[in-house]
C-alpha atoms as a PDB file:
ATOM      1  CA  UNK A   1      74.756  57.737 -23.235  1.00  0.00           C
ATOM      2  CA  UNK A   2      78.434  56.479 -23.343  1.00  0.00           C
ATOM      3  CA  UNK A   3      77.869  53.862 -25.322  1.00  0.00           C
ATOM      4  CA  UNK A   4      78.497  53.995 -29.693  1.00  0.00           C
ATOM      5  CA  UNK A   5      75.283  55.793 -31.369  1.00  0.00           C
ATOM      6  CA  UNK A   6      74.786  52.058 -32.955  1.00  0.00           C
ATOM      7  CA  UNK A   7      74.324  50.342 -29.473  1.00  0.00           C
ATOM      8  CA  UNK A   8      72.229  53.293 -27.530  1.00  0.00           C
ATOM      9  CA  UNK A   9      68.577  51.150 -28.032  1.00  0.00           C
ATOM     10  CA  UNK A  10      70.428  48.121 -27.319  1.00  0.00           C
ATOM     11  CA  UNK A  11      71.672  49.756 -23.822  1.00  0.00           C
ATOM     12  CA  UNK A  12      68.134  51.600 -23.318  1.00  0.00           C
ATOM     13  CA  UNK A  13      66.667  48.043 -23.634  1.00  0.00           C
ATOM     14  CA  UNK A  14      69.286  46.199 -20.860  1.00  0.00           C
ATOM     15  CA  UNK A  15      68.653  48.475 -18.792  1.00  0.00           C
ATOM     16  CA  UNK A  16      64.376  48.011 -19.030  1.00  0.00           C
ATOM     17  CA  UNK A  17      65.402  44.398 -18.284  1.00  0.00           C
ATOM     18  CA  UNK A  18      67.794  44.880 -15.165  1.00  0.00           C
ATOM     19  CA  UNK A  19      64.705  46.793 -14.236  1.00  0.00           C
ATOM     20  CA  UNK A  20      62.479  43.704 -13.518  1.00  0.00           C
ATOM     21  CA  UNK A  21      64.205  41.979 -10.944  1.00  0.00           C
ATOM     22  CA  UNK A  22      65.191  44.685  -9.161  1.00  0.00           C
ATOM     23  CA  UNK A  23      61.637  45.779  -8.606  1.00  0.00           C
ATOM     24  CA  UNK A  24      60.163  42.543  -8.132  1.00  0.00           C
ATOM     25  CA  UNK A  25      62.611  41.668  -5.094  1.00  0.00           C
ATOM     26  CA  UNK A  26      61.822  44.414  -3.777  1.00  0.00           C
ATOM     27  CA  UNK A  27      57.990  44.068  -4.144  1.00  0.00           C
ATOM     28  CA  UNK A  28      57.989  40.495  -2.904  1.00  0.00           C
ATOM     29  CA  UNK A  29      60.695  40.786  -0.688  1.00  0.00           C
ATOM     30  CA  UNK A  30      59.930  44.043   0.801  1.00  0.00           C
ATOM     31  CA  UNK A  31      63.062  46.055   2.379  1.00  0.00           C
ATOM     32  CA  UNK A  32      65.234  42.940   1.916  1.00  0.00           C
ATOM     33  CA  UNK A  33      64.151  42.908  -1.657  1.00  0.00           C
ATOM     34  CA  UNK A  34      64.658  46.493  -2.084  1.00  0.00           C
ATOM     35  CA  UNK A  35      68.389  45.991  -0.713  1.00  0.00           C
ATOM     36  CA  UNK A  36      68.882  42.816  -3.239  1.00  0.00           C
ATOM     37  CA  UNK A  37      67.125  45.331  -5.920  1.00  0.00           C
ATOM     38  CA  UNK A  38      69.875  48.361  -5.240  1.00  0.00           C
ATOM     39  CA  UNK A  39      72.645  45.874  -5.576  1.00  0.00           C
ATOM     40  CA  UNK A  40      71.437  44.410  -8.708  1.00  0.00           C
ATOM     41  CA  UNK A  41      70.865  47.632 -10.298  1.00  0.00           C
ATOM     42  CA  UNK A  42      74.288  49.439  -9.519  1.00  0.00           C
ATOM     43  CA  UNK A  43      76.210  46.181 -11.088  1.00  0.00           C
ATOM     44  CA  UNK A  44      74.133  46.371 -13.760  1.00  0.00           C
ATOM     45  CA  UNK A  45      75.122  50.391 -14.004  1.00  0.00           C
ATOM     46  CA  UNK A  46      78.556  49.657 -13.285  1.00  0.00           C
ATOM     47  CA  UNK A  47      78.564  46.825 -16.325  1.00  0.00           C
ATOM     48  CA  UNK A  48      76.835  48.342 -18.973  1.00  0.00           C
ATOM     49  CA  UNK A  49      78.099  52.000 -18.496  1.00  0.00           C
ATOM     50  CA  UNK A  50      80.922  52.553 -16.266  1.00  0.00           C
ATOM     51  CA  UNK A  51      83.359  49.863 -17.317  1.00  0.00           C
ATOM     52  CA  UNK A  52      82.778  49.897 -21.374  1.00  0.00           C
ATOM     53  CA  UNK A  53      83.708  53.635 -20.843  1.00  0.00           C
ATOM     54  CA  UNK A  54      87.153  52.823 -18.598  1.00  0.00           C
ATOM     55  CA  UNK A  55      88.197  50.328 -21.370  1.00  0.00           C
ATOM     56  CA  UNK A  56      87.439  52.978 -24.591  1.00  0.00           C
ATOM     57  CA  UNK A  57      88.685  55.411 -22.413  1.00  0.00           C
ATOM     58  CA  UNK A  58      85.931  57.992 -22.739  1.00  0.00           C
ATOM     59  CA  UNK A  59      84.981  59.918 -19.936  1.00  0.00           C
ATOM     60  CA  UNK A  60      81.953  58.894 -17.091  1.00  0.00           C
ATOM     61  CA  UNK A  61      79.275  61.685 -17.295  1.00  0.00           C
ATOM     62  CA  UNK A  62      78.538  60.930 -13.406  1.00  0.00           C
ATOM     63  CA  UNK A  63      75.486  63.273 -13.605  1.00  0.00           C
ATOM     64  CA  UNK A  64      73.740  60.868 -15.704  1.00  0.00           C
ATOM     65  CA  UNK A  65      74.845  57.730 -13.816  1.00  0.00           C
ATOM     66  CA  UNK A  66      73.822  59.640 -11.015  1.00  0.00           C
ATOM     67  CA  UNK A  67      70.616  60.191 -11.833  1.00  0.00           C
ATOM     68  CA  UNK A  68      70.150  56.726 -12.912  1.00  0.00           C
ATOM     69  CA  UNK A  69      70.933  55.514  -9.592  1.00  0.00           C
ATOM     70  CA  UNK A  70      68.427  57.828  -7.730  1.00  0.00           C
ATOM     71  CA  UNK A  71      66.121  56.699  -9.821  1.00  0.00           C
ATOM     72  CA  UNK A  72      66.953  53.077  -8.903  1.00  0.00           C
ATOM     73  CA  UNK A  73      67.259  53.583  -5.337  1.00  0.00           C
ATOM     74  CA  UNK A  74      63.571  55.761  -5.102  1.00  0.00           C
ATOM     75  CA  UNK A  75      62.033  52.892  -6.936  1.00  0.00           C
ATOM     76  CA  UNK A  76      63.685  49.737  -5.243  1.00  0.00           C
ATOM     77  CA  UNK A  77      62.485  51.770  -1.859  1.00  0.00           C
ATOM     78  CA  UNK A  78      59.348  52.372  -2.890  1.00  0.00           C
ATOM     79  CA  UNK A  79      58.835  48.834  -3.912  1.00  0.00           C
ATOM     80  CA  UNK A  80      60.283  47.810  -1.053  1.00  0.00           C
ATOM     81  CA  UNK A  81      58.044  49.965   1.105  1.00  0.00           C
ATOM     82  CA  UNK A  82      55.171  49.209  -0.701  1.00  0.00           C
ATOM     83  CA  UNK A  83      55.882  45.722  -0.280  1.00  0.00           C
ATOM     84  CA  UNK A  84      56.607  45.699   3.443  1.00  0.00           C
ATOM     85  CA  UNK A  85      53.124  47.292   4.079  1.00  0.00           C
ATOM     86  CA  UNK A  86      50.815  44.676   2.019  1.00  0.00           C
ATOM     87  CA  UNK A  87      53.190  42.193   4.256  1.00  0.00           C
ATOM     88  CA  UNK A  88      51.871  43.168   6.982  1.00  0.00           C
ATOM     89  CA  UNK A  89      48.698  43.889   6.123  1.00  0.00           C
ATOM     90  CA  UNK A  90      48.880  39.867   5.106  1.00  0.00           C
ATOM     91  CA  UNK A  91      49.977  38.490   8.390  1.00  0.00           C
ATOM     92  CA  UNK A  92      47.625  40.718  10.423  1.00  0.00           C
ATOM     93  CA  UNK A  93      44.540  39.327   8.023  1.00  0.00           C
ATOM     94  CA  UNK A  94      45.837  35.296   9.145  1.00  0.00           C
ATOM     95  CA  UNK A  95      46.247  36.422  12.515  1.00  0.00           C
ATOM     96  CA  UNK A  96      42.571  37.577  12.786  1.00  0.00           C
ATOM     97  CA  UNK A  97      41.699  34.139  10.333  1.00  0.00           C
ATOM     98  CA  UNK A  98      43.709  32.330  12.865  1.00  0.00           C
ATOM     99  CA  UNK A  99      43.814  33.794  16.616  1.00  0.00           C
ATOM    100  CA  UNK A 100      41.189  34.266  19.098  1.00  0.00           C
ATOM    101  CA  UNK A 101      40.245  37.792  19.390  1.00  0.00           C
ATOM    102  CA  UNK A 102      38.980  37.559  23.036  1.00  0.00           C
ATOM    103  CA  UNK A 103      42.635  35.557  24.298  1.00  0.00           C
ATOM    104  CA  UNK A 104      44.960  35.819  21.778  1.00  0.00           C
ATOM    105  CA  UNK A 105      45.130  32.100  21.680  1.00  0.00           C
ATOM    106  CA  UNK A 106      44.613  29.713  18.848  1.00  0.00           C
ATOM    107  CA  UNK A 107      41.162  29.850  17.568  1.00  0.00           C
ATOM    108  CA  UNK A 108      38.957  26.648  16.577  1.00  0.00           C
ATOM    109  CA  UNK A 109      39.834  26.764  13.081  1.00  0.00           C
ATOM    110  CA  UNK A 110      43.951  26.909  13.725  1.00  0.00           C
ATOM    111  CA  UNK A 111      43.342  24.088  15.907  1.00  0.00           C
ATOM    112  CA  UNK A 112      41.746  21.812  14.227  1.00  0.00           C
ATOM    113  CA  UNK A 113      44.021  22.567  11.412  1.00  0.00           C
ATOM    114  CA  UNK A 114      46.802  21.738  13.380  1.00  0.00           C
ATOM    115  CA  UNK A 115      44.991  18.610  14.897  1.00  0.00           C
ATOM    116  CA  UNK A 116      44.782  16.938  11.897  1.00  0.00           C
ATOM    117  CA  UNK A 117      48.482  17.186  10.574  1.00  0.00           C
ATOM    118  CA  UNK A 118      49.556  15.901  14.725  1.00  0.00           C
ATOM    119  CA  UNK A 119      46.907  13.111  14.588  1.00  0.00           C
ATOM    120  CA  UNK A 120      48.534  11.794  10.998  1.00  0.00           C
ATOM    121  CA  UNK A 121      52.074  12.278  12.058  1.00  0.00           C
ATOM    122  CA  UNK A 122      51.198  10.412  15.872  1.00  0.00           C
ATOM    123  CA  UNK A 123      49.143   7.315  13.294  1.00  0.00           C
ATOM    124  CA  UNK A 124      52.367   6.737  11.746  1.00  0.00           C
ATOM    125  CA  UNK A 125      54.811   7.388  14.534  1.00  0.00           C
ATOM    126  CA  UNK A 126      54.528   7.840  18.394  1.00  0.00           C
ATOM    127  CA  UNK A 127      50.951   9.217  19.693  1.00  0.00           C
ATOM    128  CA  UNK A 128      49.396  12.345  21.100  1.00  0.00           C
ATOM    129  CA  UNK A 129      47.362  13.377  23.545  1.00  0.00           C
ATOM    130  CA  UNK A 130      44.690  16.319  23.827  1.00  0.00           C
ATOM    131  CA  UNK A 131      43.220  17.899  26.654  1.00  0.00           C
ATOM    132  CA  UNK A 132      40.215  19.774  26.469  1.00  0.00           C
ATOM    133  CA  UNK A 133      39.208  22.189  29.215  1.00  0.00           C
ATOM    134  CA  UNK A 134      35.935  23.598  30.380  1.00  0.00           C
ATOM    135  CA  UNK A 135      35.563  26.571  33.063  1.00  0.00           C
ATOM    136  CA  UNK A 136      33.531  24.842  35.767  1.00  0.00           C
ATOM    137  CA  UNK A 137      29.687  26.532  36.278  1.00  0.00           C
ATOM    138  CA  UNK A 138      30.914  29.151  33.677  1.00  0.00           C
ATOM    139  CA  UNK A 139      27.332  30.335  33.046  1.00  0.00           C
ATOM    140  CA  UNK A 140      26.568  31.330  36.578  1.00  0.00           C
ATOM    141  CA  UNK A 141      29.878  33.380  36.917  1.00  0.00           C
ATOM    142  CA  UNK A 142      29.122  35.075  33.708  1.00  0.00           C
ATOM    143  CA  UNK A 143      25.434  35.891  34.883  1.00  0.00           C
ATOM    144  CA  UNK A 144      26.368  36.691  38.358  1.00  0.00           C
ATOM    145  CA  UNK A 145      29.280  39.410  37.412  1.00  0.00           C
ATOM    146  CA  UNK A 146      28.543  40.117  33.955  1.00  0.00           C
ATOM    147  CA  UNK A 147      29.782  39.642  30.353  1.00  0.00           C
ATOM    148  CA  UNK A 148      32.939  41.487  31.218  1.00  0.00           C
ATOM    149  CA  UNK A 149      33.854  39.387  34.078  1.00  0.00           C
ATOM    150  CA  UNK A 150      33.656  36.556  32.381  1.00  0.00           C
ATOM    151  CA  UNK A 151      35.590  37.542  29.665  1.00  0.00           C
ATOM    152  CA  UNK A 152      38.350  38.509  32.008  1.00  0.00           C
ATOM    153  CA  UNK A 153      37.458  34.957  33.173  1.00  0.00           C
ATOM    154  CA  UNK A 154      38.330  33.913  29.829  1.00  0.00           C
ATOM    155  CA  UNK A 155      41.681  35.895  29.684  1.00  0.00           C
ATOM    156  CA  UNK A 156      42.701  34.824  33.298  1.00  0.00           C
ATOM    157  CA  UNK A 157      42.682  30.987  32.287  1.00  0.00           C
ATOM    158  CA  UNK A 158      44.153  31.539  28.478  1.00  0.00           C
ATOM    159  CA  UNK A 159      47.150  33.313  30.626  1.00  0.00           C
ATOM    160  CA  UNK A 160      47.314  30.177  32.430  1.00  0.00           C
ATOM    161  CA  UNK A 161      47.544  28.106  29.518  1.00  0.00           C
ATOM    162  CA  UNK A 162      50.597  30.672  28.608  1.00  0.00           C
ATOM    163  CA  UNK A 163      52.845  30.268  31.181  1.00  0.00           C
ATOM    164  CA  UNK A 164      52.833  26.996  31.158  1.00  0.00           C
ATOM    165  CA  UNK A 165      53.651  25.696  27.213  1.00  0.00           C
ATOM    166  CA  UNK A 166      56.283  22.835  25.884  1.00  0.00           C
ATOM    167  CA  UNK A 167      57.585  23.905  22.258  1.00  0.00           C
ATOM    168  CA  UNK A 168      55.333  21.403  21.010  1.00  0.00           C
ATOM    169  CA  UNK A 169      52.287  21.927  22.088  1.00  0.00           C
ATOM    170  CA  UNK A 170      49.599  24.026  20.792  1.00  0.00           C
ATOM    171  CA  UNK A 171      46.694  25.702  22.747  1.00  0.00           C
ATOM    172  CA  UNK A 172      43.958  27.640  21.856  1.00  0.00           C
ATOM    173  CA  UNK A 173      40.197  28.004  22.547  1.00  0.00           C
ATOM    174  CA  UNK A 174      37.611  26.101  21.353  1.00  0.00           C
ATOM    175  CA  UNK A 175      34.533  27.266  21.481  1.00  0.00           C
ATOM    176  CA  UNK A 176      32.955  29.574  24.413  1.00  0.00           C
ATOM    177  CA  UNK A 177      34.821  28.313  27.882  1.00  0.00           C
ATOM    178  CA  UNK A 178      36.096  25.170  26.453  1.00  0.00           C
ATOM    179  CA  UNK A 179      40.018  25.123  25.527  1.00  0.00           C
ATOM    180  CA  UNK A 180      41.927  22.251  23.826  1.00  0.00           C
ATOM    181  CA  UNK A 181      46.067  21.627  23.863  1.00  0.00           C
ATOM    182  CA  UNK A 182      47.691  19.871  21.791  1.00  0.00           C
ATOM    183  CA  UNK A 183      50.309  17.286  23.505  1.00  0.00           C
ATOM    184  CA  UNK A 184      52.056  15.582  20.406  1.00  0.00           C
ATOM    185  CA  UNK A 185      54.492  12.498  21.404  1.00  0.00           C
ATOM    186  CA  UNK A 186      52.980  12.770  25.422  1.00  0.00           C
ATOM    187  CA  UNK A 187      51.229   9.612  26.501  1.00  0.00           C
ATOM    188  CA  UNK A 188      48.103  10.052  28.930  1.00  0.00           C
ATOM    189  CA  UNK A 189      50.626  10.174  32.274  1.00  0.00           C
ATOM    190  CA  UNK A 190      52.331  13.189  30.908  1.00  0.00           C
ATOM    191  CA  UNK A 191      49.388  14.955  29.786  1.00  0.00           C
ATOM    192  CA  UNK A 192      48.218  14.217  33.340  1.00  0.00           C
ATOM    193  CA  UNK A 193      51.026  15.652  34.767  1.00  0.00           C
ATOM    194  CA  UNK A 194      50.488  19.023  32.779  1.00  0.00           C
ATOM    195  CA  UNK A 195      46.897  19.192  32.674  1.00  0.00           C
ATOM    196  CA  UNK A 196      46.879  18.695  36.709  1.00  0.00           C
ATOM    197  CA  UNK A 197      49.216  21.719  36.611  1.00  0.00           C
ATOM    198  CA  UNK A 198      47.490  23.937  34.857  1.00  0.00           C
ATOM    199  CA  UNK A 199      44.231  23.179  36.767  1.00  0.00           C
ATOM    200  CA  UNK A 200      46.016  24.032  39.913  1.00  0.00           C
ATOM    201  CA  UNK A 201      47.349  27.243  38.718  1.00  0.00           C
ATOM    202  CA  UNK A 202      43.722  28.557  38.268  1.00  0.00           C
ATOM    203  CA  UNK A 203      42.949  27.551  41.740  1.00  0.00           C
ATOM    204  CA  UNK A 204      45.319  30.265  42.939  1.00  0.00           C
ATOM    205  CA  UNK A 205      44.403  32.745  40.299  1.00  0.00           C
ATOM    206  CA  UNK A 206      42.548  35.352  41.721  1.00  0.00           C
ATOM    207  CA  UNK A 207      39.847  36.962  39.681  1.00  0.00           C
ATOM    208  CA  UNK A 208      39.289  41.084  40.062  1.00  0.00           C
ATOM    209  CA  UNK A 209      35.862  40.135  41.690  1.00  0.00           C
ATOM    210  CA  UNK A 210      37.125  37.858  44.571  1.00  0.00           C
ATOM    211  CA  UNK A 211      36.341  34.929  43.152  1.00  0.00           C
ATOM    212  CA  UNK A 212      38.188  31.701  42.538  1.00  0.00           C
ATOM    213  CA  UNK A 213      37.327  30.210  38.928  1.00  0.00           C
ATOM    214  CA  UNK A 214      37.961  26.384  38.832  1.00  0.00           C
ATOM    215  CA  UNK A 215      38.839  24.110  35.292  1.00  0.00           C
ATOM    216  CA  UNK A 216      37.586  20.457  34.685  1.00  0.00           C
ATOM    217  CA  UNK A 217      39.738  18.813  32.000  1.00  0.00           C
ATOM    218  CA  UNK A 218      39.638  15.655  30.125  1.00  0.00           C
ATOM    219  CA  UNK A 219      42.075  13.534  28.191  1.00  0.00           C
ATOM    220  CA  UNK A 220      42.597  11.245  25.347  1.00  0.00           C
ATOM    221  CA  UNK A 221      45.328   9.318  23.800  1.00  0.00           C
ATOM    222  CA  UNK A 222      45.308   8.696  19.643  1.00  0.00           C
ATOM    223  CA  UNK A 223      45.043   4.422  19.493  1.00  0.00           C
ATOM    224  CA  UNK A 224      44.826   2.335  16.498  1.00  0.00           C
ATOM    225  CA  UNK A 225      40.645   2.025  16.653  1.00  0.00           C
ATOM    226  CA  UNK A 226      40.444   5.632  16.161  1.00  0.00           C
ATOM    227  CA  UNK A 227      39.725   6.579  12.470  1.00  0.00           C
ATOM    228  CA  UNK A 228      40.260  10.364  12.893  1.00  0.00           C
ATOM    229  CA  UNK A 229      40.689  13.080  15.130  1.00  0.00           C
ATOM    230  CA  UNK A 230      37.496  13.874  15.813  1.00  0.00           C
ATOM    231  CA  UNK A 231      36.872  10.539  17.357  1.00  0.00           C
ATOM    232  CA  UNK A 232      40.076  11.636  19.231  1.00  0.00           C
ATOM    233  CA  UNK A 233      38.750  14.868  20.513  1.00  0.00           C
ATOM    234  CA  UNK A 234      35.129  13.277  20.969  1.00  0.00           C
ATOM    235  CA  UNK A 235      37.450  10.941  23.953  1.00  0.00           C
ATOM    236  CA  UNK A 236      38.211  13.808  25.728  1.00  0.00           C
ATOM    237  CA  UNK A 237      34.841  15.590  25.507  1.00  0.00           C
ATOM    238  CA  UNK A 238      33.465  11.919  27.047  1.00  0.00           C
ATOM    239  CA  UNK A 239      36.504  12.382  29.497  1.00  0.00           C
ATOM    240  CA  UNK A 240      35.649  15.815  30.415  1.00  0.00           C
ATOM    241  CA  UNK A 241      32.038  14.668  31.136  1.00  0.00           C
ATOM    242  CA  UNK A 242      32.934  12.734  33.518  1.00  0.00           C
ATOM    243  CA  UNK A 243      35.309  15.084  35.431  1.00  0.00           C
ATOM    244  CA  UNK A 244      32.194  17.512  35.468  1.00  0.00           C
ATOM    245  CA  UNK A 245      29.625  14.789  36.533  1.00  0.00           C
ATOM    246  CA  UNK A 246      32.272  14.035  39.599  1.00  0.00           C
ATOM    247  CA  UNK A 247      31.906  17.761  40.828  1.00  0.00           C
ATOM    248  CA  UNK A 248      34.507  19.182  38.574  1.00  0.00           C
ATOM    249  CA  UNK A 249      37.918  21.013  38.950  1.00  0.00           C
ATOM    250  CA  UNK A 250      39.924  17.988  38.328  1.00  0.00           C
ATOM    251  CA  UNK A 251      41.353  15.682  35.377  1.00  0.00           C
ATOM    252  CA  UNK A 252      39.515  12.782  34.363  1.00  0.00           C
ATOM    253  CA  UNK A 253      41.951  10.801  31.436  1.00  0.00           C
ATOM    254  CA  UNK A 254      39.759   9.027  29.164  1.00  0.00           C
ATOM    255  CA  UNK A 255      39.225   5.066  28.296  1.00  0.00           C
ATOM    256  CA  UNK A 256      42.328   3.932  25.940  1.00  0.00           C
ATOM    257  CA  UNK A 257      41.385   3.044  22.433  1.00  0.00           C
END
């Protein structure tokens, strides 16, 4: 529109272009995108039609621009908008794929996921540990007070396992009242230290039925003889069998390998 009659398609067609990456930052950036998009588009606006007309010295029609800019700035927002809510649609999808739905915790699948990268990394550099927990006569509290209670049960000890992290590890649940953390560079003292911890926070825990729920845990250290880390997790569940075959509610570390 201000530019000679012989270079109108030619301007019709830059701006079509500047029209692509303003829209896709804003789809696949969402709001950030869309602010990245409104910038782009009003240089482009100022380039291609402001400043030509300063230097001919022809006069702005600012309705026009105008116009071009609202549409800009409804689109890049849309985009943007649009963009934000498949985002988050996205991360709420991997946080049911990856969380717990009863504790909020890790689930089995984030774990192990997570258990394979640490195992690798503690085979090449310093070791790990795991400990893997198991409510102690789970089953009777469950069919004594009910399905609810025991999922409060559940709740009550994945709180426990919440208050007491270290940046690096990683807890979750398991499978039904088993729970595993991850303990990378922490030999089998430290993980002692923290598993002995949490078992004695549970102890004090007081359930909404009056009962006292108890944890028996069992550790293992990664070692050169083990191959993966399922033989790594298979040391704790040996571990663990032996803190329940003692009478539970206490930390049995496992035979170094």
């Amino acid at each position: 529109f201000l530019w000679p009659d012989s270079l109108r398609e030619l301007a019709a067609l830059v701006w079509l272009l500047a029209l692509v990456p303003s829209f896709l930052l804003a789809y696949y950036r969402g709001w950030e995108g869309a602010a990245g998009g409104l910038l782009v588009a009003m240089i482009v606006l100022i380039a291609i039609e402001v400043v030509p007309a300063l230097l001919v010295g022809t006069e702005v029609d600012w309705r026009i621009a105008g116009g071009v800019a609202v549409v800009f700035i409804g689109g890049s927002l849309g985009a943007g908008w649009i963009a934000e809510m498949l985002r988050r649609e996205k991360t709420d999808a991997l946080e049911l794929a990856h969380r717990d739905p009863l504790t909020g915790l890790a689930n089995r699948r984030m774990l192990e996921i997570f258990l394979q990268q640490h195992f690798e990394l503690a085979q090449r550099h310093r070791g790990m540990t795991v400990a893997l927990f198991d409510l102690d006569k789970f089953k009777n509290y469950n069919d004594t007070h009910g399905h609810a209670a025991g999922d409060d049960a559940l709740r009550a000890f994945a709180d426990v396992l919440r208050q007491r992290p270290r940046r690096s590890d990683i807890a979750g649940r398991f499978g039904g009242e088993e729970f595993l953390t991850l303990l990378p560079h922490e030999d089998i003292e430290g993980a002692r230290v923290y598993a002995e911890r949490v078992r004695e926070a549970l102890v004090q825990y007081s359930m909404p039925t009056g009962d006292r729920i108890t944890v028996s845990v069992g550790l293992a250290s990664s070692g050169p003889t083990m191959a993966s880390a399922v033989d790594l997790v298979r040391a704790a569940d040996a571990a663990l069998y032996m803190a329940k075959a003692a009478g539970g509610n206490r930390v049995e570390p496992g035979a170094a390998h």
